[in-house]
Protein backbone atom coordinates (compact mmCIF):
# COMPACT_ATOMS: atom_id res chain seq x y z
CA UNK A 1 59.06 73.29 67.07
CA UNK A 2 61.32 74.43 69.29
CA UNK A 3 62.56 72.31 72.13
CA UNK A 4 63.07 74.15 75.86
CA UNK A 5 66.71 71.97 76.82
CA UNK A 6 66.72 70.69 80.49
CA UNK A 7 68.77 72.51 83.20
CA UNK A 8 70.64 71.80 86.01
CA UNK A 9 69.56 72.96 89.29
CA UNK A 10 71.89 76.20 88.53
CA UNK A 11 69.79 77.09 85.93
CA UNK A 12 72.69 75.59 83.48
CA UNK A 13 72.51 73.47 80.39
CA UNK A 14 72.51 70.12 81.45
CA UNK A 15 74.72 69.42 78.92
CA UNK A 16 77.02 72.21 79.58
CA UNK A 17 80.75 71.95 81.35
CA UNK A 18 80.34 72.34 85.36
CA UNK A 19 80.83 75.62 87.35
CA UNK A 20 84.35 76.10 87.54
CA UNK A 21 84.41 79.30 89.69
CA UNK A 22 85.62 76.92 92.52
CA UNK A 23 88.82 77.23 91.32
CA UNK A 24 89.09 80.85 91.44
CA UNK A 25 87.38 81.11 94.93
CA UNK A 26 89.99 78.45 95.94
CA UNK A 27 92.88 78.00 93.97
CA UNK A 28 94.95 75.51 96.61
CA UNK A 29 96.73 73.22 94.35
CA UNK A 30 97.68 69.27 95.16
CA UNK A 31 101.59 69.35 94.25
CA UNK A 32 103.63 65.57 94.92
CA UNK A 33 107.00 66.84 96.18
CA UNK A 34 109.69 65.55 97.75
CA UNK A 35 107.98 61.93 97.50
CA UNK A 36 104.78 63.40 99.57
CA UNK A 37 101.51 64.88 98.23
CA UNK A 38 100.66 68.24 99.35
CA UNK A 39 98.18 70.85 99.08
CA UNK A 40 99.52 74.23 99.04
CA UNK A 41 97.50 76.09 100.42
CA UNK A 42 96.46 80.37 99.86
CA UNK A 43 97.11 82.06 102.94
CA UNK A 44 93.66 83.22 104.63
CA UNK A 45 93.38 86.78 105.78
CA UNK A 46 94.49 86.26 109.51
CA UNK A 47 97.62 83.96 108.14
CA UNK A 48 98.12 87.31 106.08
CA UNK A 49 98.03 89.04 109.11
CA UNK A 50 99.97 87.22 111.49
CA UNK A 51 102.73 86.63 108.97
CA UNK A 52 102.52 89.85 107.44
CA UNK A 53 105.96 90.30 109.17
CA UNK A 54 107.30 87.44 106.52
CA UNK A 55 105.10 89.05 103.55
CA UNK A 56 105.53 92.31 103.37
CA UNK A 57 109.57 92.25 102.65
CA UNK A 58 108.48 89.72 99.45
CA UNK A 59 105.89 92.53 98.15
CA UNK A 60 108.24 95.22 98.34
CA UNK A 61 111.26 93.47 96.42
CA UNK A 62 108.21 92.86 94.10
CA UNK A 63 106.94 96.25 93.77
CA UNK A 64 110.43 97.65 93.32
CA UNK A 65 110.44 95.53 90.26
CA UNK A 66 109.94 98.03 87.28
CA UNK A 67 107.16 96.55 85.17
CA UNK A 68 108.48 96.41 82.22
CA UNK A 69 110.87 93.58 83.88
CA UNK A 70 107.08 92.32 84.50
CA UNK A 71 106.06 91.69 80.72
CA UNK A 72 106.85 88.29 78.56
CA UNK A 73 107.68 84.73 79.91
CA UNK A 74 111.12 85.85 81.42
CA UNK A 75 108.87 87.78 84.07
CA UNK A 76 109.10 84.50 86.15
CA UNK A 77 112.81 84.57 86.63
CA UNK A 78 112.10 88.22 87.99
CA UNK A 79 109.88 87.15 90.61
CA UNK A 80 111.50 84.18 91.56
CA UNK A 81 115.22 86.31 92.18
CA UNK A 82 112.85 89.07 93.95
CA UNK A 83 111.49 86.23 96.16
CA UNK A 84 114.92 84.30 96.32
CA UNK A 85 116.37 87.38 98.07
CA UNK A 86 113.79 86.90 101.09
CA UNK A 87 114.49 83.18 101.10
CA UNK A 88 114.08 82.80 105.05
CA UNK A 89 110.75 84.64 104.97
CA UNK A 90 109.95 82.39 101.55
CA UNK A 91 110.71 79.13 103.44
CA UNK A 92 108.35 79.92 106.40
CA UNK A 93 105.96 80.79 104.34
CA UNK A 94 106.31 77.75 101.98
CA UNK A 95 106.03 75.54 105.03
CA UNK A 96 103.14 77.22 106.36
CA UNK A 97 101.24 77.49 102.60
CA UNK A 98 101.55 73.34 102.49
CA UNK A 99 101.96 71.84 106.43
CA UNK A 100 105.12 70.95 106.48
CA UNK A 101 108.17 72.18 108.44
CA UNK A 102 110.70 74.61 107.16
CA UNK A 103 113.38 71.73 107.69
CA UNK A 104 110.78 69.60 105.22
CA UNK A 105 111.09 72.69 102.99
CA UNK A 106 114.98 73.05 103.33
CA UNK A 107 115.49 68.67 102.64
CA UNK A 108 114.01 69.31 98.95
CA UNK A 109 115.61 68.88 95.94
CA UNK A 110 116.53 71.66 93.67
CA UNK A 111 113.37 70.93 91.11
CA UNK A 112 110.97 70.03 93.47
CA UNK A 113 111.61 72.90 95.37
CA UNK A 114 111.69 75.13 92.78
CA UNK A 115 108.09 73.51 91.87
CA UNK A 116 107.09 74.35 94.89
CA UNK A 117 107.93 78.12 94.62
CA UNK A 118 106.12 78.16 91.26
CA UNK A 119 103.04 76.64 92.69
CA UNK A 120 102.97 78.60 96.00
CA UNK A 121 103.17 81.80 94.05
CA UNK A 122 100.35 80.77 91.63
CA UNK A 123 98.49 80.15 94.89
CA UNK A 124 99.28 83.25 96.96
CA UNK A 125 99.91 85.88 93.95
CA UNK A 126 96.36 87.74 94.71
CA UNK A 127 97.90 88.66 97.82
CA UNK A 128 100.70 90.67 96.18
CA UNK A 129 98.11 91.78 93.55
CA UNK A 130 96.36 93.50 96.26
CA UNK A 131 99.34 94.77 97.98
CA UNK A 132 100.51 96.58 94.89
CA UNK A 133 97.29 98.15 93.82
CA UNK A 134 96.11 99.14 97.14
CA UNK A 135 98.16 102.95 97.35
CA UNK A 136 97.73 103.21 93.55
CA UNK A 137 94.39 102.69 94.32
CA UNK A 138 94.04 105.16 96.96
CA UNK A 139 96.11 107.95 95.31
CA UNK A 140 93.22 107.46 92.07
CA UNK A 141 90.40 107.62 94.58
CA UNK A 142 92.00 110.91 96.47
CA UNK A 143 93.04 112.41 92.85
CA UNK A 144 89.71 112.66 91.77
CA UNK A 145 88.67 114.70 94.96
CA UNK A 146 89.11 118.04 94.63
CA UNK A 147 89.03 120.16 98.14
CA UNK A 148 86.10 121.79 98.05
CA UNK A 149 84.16 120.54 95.34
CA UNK A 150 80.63 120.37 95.26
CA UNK A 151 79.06 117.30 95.78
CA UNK A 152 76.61 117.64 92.75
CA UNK A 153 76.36 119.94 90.16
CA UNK A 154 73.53 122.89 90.16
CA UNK A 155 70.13 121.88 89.14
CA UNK A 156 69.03 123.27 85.62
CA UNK A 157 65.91 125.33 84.97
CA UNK A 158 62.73 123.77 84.43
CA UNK A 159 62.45 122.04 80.97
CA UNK A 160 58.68 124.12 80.72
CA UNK A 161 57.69 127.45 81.41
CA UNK A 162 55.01 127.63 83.91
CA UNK A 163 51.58 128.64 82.88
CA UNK A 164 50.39 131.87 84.04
């Protein structure tokens, strides 16, 4: 006879590996450099906002990459020389990602700053994501509209004749 196997309040297996959506609904990261722990942090929308000014030159090196450049393991050396040639806007934003100062960020060694970068990006990527596919996005969306067009097609006849 089948046995009905307990579940968790989620409605899981008991026995099954815990909910890890956390992780994708906050992916800030612990990180120990420079001899100190930190969390770095994903910006929230109105850090996005304010520093927009420090963003948006970052997402435009990046989507002035051509994608090919963007497929295989080598792909991070691409971003990291598109984001290297913002590196004043990259160290504010580093400090503000993890609570430090940009003269924290600036003291680092080479590796452990470079660990940093790595982790930050992990971190912050879905903002570039975004950034990229929002006109491609919109120019899909307007594509498919035709000026014009109907907004449903004509009904068809009646399946059945009517009865006399």
């Amino acid at each position: 006879m089948a046995r009905k196997k307990p579940v968790n309040p989620r409605g899981q297996p008991a026995d099954s590996a815990p909910d890890d959506s956390l992780s994708v609904l906050f992916p800030d990261r612990q990180l120990a450099v420079g001899g100190v722990e930190v969390t770095v942090r994903e910006l929230t929308f109105s850090e996005q906002l304010r520093h927009n000014h420090l963003l948006a030159p970052l997402a435009d090196a990046l989507a002035a990459v051509p994608p090919e450049q963007l497929d295989g393991p080598e792909s991070i050396n691409v971003i990291f020389d598109a984001l290297a040639r913002h590196a004043d806007a990259l160290r504010e934003l580093l400090a503000i990602s993890c609570g430090q100062s940009v003269d924290w960020v600036d003291a680092l060694p080479a590796d452990d700053g470079e660990a940093l970068v790595l982790t930050w990006w992990t971190v912050n990527s879905g903002f570039f994501v975004r950034r990229l596919w929002r006109p491609r996005l919109l120019a899909m969306a307007l594509g498919n509209r035709r000026p014009g067009a109907e907004s449903s097609p004509i009904s068809s006849a009646p399946a059945t004749a009517a009865k006399p």
